[in-house]
Protein backbone atom coordinates (compact mmCIF):
# COMPACT_ATOMS: atom_id res chain seq x y z
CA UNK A 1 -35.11 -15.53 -10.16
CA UNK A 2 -38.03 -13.24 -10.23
CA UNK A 3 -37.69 -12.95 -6.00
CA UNK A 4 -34.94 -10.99 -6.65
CA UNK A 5 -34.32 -7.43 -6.04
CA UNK A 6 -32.22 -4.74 -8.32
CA UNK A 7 -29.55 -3.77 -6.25
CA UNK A 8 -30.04 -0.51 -3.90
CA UNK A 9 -28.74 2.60 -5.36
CA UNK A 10 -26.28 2.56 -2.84
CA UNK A 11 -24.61 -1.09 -3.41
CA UNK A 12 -24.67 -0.12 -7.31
CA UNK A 13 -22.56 3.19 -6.34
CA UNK A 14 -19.71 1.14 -4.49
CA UNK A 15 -19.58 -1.28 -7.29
CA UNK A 16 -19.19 1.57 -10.09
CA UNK A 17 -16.24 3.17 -7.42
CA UNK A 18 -14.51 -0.29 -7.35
CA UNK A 19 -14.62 -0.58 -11.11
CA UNK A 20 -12.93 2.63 -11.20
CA UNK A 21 -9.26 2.05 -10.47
CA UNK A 22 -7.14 4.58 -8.20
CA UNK A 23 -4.93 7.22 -9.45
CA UNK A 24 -1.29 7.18 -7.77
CA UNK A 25 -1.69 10.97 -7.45
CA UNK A 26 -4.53 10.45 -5.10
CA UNK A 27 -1.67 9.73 -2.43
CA UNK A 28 0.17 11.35 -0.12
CA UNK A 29 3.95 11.90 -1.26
CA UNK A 30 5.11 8.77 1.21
CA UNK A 31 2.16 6.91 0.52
CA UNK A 32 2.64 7.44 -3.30
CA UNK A 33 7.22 6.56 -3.02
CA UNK A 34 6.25 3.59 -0.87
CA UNK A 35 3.95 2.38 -3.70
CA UNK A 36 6.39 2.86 -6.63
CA UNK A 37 9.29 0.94 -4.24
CA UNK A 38 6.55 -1.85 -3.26
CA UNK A 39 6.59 -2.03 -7.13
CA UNK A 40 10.10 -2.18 -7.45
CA UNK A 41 10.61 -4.97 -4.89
CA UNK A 42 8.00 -7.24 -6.54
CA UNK A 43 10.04 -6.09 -9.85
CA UNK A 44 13.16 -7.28 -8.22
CA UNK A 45 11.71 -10.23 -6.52
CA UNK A 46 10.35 -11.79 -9.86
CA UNK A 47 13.89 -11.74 -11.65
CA UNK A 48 15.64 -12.95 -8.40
CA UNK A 49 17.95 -9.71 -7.03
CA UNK A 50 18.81 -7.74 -4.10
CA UNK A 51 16.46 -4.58 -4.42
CA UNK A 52 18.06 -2.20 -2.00
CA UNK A 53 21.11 -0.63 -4.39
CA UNK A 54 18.44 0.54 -6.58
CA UNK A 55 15.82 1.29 -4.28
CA UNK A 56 18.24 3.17 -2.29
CA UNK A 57 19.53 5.26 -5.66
CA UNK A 58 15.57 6.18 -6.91
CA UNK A 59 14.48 7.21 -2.97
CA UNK A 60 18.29 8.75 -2.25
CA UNK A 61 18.18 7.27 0.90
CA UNK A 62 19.24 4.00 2.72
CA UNK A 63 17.11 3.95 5.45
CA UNK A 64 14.11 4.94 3.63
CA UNK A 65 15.03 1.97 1.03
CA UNK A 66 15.44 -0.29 4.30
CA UNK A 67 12.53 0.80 5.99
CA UNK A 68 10.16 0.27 2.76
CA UNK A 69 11.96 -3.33 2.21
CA UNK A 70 11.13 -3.89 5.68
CA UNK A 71 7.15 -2.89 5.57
CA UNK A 72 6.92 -4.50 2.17
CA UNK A 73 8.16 -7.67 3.90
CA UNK A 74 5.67 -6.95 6.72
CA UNK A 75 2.32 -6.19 4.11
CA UNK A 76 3.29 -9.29 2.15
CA UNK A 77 3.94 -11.78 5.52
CA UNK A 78 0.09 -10.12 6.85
CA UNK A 79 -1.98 -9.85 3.56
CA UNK A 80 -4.54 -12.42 2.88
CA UNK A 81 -3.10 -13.32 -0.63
CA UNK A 82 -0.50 -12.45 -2.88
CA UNK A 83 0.12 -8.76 -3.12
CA UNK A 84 -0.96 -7.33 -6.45
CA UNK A 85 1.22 -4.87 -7.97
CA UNK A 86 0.90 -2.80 -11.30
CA UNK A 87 4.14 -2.14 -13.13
CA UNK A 88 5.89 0.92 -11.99
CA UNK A 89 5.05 2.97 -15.30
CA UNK A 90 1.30 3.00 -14.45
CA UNK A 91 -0.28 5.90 -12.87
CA UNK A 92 -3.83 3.73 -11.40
CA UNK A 93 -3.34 0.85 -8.40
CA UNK A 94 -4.33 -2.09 -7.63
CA UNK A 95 -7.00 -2.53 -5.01
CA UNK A 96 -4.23 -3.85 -3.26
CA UNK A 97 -1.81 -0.85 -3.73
CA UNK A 98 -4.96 1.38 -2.97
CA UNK A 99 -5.34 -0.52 0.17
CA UNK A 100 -1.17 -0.09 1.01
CA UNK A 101 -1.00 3.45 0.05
CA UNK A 102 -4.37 4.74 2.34
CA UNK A 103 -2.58 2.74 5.56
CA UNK A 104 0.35 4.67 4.82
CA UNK A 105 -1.42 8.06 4.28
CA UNK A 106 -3.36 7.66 7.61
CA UNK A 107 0.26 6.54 9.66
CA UNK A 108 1.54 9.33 7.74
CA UNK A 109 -0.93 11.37 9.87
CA UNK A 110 -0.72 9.52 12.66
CA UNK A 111 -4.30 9.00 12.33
CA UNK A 112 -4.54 5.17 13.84
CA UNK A 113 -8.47 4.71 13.36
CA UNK A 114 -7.76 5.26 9.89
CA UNK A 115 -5.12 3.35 9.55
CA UNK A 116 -7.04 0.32 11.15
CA UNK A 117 -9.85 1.47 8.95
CA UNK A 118 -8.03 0.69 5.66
CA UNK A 119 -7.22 -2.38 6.70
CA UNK A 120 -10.73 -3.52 8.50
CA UNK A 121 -11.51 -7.41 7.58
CA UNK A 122 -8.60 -7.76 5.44
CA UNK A 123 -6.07 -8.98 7.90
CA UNK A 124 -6.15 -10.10 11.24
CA UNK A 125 -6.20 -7.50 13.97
CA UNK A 126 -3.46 -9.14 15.85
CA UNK A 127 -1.11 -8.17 12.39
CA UNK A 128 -1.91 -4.88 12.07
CA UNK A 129 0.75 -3.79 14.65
CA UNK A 130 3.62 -4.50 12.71
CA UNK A 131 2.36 -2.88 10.04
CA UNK A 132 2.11 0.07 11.84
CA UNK A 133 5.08 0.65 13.23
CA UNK A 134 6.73 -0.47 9.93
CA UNK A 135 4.58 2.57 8.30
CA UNK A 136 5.80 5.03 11.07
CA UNK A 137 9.18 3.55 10.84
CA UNK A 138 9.08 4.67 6.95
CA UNK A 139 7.22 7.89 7.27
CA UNK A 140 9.93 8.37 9.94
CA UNK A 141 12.67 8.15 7.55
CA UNK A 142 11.32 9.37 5.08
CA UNK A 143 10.85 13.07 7.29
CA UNK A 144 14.80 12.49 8.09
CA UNK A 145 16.10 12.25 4.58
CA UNK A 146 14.01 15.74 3.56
């Protein structure tokens, strides 16, 4: 293949960044709870049990255990794929928790270009609503139980 070029400094820069997983700490406080409980429910999911006792004990709080449920149900009915999830112990994401936890940050702001942003050619526009107002339904709750 002696046509070929090297890749541009630039394209070599985004590929060391992506190799280079994503802290937890890097998040928002919402952002980073709603990534622990997404964890949780997949936890709960795989061994076949109702996740909301549990998730309701670790975020003291119903409604914030309903409302993540409810946007975890949302991500996972809109995402391309299967939702990848790191076990709750670990402090770096997934590309796909790093994806989950900037949405939330920006609808944490109330920032929509960002939020539209994150997700840009990973789902369907015409999804991205419910996942929006399931993130400000959380972020919502979450500000009430404080």
């Amino acid at each position: 293949m002696s046509g070929q070029r090297p890749p541009s400094a630039t394209t070599q820069n985004i590929i060391a960044a992506l190799a280079v997983p994503a802290q937890i700490e890097a998040l928002g406080p919402i952002a980073g709870r709603f990534i622990y409980a997404l964890r949780m429910i997949a936890f709960y999911d795989r061994i076949g049990r109702d996740p909301v006792p549990d998730l309701a004990a670790r975020l003291a709080s119903v409604d914030v255990a309903a409302k993540a449920l409810i946007l975890a149900q949302a991500v996972a009915a809109s995402w391309p794929e299967k939702i990848a999830v790191k076990r709750s112990c670990c402090r770096y994401m997934s590309h796909d928790e790093a994806t989950i936890g900037a949405f939330v940050d920006a609808a944490t702001q109330g920032d929509r270009r960002g939020f539209e942003a994150a997700l840009d050619g990973l789902i369907r526009p015409e999804r991205a609503h419910r996942l929006w107002e399931g993130a400000l339904a959380l972020v919502g709750a979450e500000l009430r139980s404080l």
